[in-house]
C-alpha atoms as a PDB file:
ATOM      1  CA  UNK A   1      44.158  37.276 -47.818  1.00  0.00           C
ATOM      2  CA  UNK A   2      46.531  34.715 -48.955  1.00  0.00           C
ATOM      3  CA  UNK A   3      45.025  32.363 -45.661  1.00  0.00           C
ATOM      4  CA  UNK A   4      41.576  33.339 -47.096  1.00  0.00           C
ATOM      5  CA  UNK A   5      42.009  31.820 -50.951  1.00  0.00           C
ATOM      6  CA  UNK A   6      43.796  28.642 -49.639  1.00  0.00           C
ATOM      7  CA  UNK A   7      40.855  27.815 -47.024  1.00  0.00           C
ATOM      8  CA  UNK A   8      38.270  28.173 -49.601  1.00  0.00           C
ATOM      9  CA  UNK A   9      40.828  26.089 -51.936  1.00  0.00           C
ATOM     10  CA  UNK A  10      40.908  23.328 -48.989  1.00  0.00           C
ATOM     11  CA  UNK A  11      37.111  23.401 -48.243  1.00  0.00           C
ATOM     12  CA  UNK A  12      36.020  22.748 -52.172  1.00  0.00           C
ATOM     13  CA  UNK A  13      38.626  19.994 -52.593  1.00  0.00           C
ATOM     14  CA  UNK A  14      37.075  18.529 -49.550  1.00  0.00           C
ATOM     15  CA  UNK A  15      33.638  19.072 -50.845  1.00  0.00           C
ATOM     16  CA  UNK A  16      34.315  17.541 -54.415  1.00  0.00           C
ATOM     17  CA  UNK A  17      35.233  14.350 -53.169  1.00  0.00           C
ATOM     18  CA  UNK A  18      31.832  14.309 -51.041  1.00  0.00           C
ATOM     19  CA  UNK A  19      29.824  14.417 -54.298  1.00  0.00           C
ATOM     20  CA  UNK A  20      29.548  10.873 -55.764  1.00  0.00           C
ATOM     21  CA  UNK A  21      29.514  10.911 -59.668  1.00  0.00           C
ATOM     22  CA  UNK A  22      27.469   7.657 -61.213  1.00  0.00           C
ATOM     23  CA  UNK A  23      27.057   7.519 -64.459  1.00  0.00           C
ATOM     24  CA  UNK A  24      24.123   4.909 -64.971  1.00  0.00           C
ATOM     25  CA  UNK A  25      21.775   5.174 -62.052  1.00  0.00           C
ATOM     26  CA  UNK A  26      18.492   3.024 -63.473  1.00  0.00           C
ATOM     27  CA  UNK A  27      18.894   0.057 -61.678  1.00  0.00           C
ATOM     28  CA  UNK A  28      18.674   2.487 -58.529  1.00  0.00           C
ATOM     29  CA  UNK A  29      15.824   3.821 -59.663  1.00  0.00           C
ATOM     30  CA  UNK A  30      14.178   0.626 -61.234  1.00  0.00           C
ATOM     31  CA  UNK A  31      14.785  -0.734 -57.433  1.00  0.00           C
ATOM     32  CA  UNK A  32      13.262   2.204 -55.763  1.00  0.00           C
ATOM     33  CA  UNK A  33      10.225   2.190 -58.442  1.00  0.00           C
ATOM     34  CA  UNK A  34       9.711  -1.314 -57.622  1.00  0.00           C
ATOM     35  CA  UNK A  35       9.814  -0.961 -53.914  1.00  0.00           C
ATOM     36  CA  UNK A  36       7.289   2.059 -53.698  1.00  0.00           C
ATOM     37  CA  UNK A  37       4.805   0.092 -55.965  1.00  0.00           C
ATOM     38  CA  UNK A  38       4.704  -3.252 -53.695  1.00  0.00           C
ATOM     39  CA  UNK A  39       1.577  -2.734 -51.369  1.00  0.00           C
ATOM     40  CA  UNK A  40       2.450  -1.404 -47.880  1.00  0.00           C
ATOM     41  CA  UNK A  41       2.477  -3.991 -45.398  1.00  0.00           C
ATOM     42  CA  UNK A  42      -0.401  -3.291 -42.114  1.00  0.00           C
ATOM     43  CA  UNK A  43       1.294  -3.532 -38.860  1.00  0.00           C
ATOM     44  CA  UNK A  44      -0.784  -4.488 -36.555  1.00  0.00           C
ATOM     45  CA  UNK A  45      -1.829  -2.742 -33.613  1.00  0.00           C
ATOM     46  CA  UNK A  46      -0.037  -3.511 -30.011  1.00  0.00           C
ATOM     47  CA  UNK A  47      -2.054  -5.731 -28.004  1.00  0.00           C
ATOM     48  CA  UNK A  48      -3.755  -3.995 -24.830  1.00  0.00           C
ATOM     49  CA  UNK A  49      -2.611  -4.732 -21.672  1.00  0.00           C
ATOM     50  CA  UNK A  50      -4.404  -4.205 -18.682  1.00  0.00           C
ATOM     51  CA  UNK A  51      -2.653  -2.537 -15.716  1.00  0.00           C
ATOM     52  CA  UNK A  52      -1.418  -5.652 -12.997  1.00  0.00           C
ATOM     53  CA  UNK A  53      -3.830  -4.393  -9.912  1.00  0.00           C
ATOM     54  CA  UNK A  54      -2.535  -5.996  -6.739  1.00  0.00           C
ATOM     55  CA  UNK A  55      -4.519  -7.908  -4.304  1.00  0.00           C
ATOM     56  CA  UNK A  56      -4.391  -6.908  -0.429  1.00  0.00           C
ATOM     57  CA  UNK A  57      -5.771  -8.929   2.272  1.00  0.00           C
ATOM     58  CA  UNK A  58      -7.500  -6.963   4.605  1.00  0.00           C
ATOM     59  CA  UNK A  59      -9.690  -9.303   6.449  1.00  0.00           C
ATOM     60  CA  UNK A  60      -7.121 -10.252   9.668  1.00  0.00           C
ATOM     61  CA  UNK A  61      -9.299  -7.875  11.713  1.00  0.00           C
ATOM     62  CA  UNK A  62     -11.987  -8.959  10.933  1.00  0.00           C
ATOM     63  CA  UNK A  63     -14.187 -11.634  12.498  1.00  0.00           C
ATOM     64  CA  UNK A  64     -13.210 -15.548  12.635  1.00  0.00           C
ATOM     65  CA  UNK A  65     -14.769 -17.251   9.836  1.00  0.00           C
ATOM     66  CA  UNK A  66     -14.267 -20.789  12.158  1.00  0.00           C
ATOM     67  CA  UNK A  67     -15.719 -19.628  14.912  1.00  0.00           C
ATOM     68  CA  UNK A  68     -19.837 -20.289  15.294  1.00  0.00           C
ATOM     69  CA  UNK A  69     -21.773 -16.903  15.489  1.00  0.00           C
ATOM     70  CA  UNK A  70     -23.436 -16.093  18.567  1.00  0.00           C
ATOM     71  CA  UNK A  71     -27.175 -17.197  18.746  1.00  0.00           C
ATOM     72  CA  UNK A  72     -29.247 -13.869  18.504  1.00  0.00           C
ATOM     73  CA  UNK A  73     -31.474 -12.684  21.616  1.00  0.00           C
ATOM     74  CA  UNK A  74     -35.143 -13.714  21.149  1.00  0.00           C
ATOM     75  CA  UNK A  75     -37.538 -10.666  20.552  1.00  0.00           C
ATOM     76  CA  UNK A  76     -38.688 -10.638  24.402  1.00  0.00           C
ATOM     77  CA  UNK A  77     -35.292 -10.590  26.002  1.00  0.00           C
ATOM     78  CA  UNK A  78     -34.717  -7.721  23.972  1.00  0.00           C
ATOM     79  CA  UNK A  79     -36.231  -5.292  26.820  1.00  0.00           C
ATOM     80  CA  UNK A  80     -32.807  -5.412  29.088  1.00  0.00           C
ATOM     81  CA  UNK A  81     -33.154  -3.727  32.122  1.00  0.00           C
ATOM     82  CA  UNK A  82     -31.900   0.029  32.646  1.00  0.00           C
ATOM     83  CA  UNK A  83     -28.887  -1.637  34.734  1.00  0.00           C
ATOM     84  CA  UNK A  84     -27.638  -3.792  32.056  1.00  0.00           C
ATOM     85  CA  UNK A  85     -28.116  -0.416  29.576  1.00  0.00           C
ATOM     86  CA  UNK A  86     -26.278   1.656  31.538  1.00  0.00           C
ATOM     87  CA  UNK A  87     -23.554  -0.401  32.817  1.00  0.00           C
ATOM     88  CA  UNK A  88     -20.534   1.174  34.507  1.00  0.00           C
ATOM     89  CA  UNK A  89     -18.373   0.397  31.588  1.00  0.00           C
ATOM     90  CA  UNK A  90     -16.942   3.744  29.601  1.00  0.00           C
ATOM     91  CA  UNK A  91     -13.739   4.975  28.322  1.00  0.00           C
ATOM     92  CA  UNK A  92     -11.699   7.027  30.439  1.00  0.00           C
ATOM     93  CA  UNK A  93     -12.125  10.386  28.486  1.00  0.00           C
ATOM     94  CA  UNK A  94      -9.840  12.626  30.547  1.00  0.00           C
ATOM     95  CA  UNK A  95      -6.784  10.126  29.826  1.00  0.00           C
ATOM     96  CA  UNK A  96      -4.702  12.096  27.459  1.00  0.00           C
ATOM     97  CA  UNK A  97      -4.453  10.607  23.905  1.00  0.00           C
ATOM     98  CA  UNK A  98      -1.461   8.815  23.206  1.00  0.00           C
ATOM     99  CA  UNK A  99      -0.241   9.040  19.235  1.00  0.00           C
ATOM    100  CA  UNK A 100      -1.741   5.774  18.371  1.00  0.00           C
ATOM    101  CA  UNK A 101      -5.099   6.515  19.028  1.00  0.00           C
ATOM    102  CA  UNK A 102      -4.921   8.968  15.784  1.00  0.00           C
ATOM    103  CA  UNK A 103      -5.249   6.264  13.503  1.00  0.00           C
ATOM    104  CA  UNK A 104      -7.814   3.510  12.882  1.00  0.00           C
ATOM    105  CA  UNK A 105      -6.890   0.112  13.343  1.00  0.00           C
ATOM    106  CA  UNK A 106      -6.477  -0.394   9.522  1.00  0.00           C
ATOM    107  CA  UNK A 107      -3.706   2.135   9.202  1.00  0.00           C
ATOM    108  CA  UNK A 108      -1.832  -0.299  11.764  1.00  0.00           C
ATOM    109  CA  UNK A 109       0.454  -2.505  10.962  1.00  0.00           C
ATOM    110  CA  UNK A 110       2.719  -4.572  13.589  1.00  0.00           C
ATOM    111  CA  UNK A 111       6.166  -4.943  11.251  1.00  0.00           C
ATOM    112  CA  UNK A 112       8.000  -6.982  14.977  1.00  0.00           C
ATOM    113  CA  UNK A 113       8.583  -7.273  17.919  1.00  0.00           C
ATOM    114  CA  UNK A 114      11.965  -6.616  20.159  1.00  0.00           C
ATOM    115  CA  UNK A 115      12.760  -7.367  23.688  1.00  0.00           C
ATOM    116  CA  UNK A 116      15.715  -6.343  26.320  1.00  0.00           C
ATOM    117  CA  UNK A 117      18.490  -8.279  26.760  1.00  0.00           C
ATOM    118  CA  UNK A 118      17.308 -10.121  30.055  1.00  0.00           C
ATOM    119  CA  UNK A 119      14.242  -8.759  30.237  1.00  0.00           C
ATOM    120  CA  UNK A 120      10.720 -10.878  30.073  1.00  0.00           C
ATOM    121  CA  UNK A 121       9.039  -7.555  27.950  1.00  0.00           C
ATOM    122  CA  UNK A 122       8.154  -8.053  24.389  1.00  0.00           C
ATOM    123  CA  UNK A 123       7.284  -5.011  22.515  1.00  0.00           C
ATOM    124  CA  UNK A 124       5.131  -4.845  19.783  1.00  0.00           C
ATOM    125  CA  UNK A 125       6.580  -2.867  16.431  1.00  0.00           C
ATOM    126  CA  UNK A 126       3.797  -0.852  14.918  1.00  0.00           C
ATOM    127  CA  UNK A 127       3.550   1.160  11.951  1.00  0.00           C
ATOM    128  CA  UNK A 128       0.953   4.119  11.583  1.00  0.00           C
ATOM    129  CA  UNK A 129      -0.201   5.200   8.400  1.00  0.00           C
ATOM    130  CA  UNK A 130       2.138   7.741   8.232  1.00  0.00           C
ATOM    131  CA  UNK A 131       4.809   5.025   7.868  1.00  0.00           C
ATOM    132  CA  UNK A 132       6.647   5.767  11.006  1.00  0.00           C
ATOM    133  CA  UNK A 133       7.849   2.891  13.714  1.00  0.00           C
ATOM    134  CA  UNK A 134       6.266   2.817  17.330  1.00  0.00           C
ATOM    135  CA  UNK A 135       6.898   0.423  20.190  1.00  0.00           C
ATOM    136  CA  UNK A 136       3.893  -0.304  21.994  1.00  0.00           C
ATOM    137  CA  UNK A 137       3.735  -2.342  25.145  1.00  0.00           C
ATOM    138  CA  UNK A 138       0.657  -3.909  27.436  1.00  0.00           C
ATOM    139  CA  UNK A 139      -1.608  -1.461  28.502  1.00  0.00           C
ATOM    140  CA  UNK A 140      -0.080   1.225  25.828  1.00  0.00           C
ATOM    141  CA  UNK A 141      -3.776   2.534  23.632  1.00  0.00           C
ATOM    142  CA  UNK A 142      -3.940   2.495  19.812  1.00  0.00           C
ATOM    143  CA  UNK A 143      -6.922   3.253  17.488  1.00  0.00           C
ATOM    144  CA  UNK A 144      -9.772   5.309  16.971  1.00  0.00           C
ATOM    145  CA  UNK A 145     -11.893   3.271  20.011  1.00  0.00           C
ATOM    146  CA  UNK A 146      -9.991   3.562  23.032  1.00  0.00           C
ATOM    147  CA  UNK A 147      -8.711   0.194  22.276  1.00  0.00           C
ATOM    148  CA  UNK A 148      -6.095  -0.967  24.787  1.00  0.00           C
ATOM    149  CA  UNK A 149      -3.336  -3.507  24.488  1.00  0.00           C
ATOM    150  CA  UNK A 150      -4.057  -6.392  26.680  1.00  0.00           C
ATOM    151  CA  UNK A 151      -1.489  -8.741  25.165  1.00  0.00           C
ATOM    152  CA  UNK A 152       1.756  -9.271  22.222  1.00  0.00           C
ATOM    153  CA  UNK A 153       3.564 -12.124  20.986  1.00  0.00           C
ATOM    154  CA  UNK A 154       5.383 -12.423  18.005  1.00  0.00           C
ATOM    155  CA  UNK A 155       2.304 -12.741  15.783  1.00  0.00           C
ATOM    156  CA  UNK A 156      -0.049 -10.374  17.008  1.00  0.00           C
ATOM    157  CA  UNK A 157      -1.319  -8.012  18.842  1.00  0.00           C
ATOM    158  CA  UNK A 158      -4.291  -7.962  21.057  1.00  0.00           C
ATOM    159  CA  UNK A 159      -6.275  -5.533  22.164  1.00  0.00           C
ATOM    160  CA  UNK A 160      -9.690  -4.265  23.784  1.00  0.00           C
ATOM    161  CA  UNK A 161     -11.865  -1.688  22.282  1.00  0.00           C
ATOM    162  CA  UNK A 162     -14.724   0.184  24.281  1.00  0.00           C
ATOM    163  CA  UNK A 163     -17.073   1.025  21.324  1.00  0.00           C
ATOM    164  CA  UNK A 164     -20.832   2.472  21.959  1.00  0.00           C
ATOM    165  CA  UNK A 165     -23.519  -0.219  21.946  1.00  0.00           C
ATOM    166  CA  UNK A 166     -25.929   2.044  20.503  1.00  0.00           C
ATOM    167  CA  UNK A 167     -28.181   1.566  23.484  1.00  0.00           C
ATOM    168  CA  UNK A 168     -26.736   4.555  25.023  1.00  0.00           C
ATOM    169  CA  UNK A 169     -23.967   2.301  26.954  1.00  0.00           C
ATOM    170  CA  UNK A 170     -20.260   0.938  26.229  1.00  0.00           C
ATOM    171  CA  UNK A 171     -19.420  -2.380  25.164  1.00  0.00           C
ATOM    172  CA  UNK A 172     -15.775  -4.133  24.742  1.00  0.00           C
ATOM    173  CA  UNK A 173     -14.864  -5.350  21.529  1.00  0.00           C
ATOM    174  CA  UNK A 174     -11.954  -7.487  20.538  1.00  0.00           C
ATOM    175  CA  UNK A 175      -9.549  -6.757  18.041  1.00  0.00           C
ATOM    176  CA  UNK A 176      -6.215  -8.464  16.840  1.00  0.00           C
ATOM    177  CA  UNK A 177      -3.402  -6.460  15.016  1.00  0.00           C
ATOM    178  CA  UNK A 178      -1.729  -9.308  13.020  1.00  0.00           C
ATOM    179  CA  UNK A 179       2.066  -9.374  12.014  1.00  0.00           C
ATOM    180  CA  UNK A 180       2.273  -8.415   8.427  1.00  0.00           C
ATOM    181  CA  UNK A 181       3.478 -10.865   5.958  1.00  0.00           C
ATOM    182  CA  UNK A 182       6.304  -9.938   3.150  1.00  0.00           C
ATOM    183  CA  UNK A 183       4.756  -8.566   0.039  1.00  0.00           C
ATOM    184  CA  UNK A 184       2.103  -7.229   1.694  1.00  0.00           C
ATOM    185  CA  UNK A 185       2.760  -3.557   2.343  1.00  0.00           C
ATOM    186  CA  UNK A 186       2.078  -2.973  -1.782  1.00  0.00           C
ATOM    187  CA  UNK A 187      -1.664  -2.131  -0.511  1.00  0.00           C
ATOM    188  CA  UNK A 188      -1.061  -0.419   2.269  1.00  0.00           C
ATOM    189  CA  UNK A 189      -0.432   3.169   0.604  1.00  0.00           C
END
């Protein structure tokens, strides 16, 4: 009981000294009267920014801009014969796929290239769209055509894709897998 009277004894000494006693408080309020009548200033409103949207180059596949463009065929040489339409030309279609040839060209990126220690080999390093590392060598197949590597260097690789003619036949098509440059994977996902 006795601990009971001198804790609330200790607690309102404590509180009394909390309480602040003025005697003249009109200045206080003649400042806080003249502060609420001054007009309310108008922030203004954050500028808008527009979200930074990068920039990807995606045009290394595609065809030389430096390079002339093939004259086109006049209209009476379009009737080719039924040997040049069905040429022997086609991709082997019992060769089992390797991983590569999941992905179109676009997904694929060469990142390097390593070699062996006294060994002439360079191997191409190439990453799928699933962001995974492969080593591909000559005559390894990547993309969606049958396309076949027919040469690497440290820049690029180069390959041969057997893509339909639309005349019922097969035709090779060219394609170049360029290194990629730093900065560039930003687009890539």
């Amino acid at each position: 009981m006795l601990l009971r009277v001198s804790l609330i004894a200790v607690i309102s000494m404590f509180s009394s000294g909390c309480m602040v006693w003025v005697e003249d408080k009109s200045d206080l309020e003649r400042f806080v009267n003249k502060t609420r009548a001054k007009p309310a200033g108008k922030i203004e409103p954050l500028p808008e920014y527009k979200p930074y949207q990068s920039f990807v180059y995606e045009g290394a596949s595609l065809r030389e801009p430096y390079v002339p463009l093939q004259p086109m065929q006049a209209v009476g040489q379009l009737a080719e014969t039924k040997r040049d339409i069905k040429n022997d030309l086609k991709p082997d279609m019992v060769r089992p796929k390797e991983y590569l040839e999941e992905f179109s060209l676009d997904d694929l990126v060469m990142v390097g290239t390593i070699t062996r220690r006294g060994k002439d080999k360079l191997w191409a390093l190439i990453k799928d769209g699933e962001r995974a590392v492969h080593r591909v060598s000559v005559g390894d197949h990547m993309g969606l055509d049958y396309g076949e590597v027919i040469a690497i260097d440290e820049r690029k690789v180069e390959l041969v894709e057997i893509v339909s003619n639309g005349r019922g036949g097969w035709m090779k098509r060219p394609r170049v897998v360029a290194l990629e440059e730093r900065g560039t994977e930003a687009k890539k996902r």
